[in-house]
Protein backbone atom coordinates (compact mmCIF):
# COMPACT_ATOMS: atom_id res chain seq x y z
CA UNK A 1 0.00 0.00 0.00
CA UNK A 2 1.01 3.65 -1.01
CA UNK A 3 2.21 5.88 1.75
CA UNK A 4 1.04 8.93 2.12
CA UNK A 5 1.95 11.63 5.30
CA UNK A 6 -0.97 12.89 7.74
CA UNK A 7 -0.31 16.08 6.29
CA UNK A 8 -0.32 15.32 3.06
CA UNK A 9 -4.21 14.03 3.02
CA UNK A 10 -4.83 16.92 5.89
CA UNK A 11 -3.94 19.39 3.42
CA UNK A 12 -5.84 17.50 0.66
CA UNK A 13 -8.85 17.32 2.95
CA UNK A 14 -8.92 21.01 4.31
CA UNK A 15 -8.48 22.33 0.71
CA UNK A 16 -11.03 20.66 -1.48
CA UNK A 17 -14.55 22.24 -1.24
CA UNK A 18 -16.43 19.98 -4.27
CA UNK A 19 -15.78 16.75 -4.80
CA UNK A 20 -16.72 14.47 -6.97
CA UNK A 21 -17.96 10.99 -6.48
CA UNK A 22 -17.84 8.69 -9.67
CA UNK A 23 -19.65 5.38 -9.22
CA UNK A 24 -21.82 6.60 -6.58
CA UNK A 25 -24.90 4.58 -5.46
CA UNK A 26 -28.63 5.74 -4.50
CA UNK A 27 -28.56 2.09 -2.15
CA UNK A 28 -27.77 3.47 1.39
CA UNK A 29 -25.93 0.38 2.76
CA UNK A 30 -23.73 0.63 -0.36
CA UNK A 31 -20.26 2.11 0.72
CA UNK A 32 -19.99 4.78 -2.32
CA UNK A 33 -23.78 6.06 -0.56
CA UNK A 34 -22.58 6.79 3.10
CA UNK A 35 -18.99 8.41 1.94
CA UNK A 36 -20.57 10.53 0.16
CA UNK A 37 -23.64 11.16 2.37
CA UNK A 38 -20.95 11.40 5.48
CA UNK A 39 -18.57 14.03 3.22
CA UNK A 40 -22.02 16.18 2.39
CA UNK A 41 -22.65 16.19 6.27
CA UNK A 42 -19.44 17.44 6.80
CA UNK A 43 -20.00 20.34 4.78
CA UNK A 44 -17.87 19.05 1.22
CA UNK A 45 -20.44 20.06 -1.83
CA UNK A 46 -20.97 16.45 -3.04
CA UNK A 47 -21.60 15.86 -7.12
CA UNK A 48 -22.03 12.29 -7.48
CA UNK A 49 -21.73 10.91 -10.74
CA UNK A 50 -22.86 7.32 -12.21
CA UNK A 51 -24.53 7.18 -15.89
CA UNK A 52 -27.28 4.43 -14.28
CA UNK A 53 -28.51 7.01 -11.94
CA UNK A 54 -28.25 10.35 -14.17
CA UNK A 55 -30.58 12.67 -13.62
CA UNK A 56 -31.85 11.61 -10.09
CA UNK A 57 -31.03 13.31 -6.91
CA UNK A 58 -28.76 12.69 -4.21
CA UNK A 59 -27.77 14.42 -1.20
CA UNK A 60 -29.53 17.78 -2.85
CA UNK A 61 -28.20 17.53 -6.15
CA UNK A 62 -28.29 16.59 -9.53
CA UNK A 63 -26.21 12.93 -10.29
CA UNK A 64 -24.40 13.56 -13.23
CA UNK A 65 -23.84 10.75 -15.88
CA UNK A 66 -19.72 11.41 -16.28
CA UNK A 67 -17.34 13.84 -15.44
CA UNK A 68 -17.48 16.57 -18.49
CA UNK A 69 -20.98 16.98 -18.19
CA UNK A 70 -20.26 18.66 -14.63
CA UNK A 71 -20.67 22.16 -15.15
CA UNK A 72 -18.86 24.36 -11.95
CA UNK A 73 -15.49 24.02 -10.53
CA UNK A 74 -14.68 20.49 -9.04
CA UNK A 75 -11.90 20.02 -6.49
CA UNK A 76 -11.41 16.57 -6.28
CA UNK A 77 -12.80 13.54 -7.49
CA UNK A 78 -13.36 10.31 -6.10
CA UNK A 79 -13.40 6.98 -7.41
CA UNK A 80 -15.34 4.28 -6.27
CA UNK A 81 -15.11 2.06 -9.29
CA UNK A 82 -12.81 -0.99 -10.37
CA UNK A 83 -9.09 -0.17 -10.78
CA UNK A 84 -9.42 -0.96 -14.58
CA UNK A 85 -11.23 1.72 -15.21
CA UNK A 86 -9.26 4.63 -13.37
CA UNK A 87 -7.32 5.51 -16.53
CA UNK A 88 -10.53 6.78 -18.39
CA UNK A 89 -11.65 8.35 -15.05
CA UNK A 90 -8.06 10.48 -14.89
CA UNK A 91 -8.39 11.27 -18.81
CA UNK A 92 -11.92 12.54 -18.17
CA UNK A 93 -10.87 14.54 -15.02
CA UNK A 94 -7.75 16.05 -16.59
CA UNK A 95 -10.28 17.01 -19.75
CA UNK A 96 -12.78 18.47 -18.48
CA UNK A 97 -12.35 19.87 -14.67
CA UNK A 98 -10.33 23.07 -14.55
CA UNK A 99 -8.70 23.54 -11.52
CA UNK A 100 -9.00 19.87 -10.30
CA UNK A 101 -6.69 19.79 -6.82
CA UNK A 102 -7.04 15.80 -6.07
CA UNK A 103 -8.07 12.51 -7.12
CA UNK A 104 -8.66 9.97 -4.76
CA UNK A 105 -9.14 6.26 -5.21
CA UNK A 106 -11.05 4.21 -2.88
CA UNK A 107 -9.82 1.45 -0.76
CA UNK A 108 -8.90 -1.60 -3.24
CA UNK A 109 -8.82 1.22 -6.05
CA UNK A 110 -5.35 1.43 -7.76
CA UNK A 111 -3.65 2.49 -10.63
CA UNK A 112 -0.02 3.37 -11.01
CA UNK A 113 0.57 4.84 -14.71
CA UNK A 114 -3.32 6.84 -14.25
CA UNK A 115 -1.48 8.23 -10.66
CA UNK A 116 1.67 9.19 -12.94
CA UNK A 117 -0.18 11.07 -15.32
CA UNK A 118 -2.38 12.94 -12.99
CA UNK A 119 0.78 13.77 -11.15
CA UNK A 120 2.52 15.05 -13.86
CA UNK A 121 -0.03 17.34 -14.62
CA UNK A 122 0.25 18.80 -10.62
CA UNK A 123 -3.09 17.04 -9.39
CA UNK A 124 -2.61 15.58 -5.74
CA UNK A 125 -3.08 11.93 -5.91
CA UNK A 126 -4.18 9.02 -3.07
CA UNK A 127 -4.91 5.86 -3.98
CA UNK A 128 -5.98 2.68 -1.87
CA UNK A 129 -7.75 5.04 0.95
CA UNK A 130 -11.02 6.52 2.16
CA UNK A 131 -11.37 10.06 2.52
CA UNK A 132 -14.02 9.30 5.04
CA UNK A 133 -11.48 7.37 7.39
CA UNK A 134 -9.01 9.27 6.42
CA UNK A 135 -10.69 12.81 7.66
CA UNK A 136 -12.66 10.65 10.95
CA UNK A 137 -8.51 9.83 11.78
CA UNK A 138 -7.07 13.32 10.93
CA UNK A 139 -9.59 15.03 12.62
CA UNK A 140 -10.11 13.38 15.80
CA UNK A 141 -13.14 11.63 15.05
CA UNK A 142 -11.78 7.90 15.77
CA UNK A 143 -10.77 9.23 18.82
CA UNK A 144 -14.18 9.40 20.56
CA UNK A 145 -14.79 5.76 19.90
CA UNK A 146 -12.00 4.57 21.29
CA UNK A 147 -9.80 4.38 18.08
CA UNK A 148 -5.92 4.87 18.97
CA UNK A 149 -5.09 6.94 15.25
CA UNK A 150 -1.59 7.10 16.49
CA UNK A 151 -1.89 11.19 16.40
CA UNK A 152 -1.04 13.07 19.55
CA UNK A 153 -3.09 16.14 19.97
CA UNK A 154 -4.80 17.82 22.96
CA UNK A 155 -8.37 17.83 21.63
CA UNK A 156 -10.74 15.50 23.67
């Protein structure tokens, strides 16, 4: 598994506003459903994004079929779909979102030439992580449950 630093996905977390979420489901027990649903709570603008559910609504707005037919700034975008399919996922991204800060694959979710390319054109890659452990770890979260994170901080 890819290493990233605590501060590395802290900044990645506390400077993306819109995110997102290809291969996003409407079924609530489905993992892509209560990321996103948990990021929206936490005050992230969710898009989600699957062509089976375009045109429905989720979490307040509009799912989108794919990525270019997203129409406002996007921050980061994250990918809950097989890791075969990343590289038309980045291509899309790179395309068609201006301004895209980070794109995040989901636990199991890998790609290593797709992470090169976004790289090389300055976008903040994680791969093989959730953003919604991720930010319940960085940000104390864990901690109330009884979760050692291994961070040392004075909040209780």
């Amino acid at each position: 598994m890819t290493e990233y630093s605590d501060s590395y996905l802290r900044d990645i977390l506390k400077s993306v506003k819109t995110v997102a979420v290809v291969g996003i489901s409407t079924n609530p027990v489905r993992p892509s459903f209560f990321v996103g649903r948990y990021l929206d709570l936490k005050g992230y603008k969710v898009i989600p994004v699957n062509p089976a559910y375009a045109g429905q609504s989720l979490f307040g707005h509009k799912i989108m079929p794919d990525l270019k037919s997203i129409e406002e700034p996007v921050d980061m975008v994250d990918i809950f779909r097989r890791s075969e399919h990343v590289p038309e996922i980045v291509d899309e991204a790179l395309d068609s979102l201006p301004g895209l800060k980070a794109i995040w694959m989901q636990i199991g979710v890998e790609h290593a030439a797709a992470a090169a390319k976004a790289e090389a054109a300055g976008i903040k890659v994680v791969q093989n992580r959730c953003p919604k452990i991720e930010y319940q770890r960085l940000f104390s979260e864990l901690r109330m449950g009884g979760f050692n994170t291994g961070i040392i901080s004075s909040k209780l």
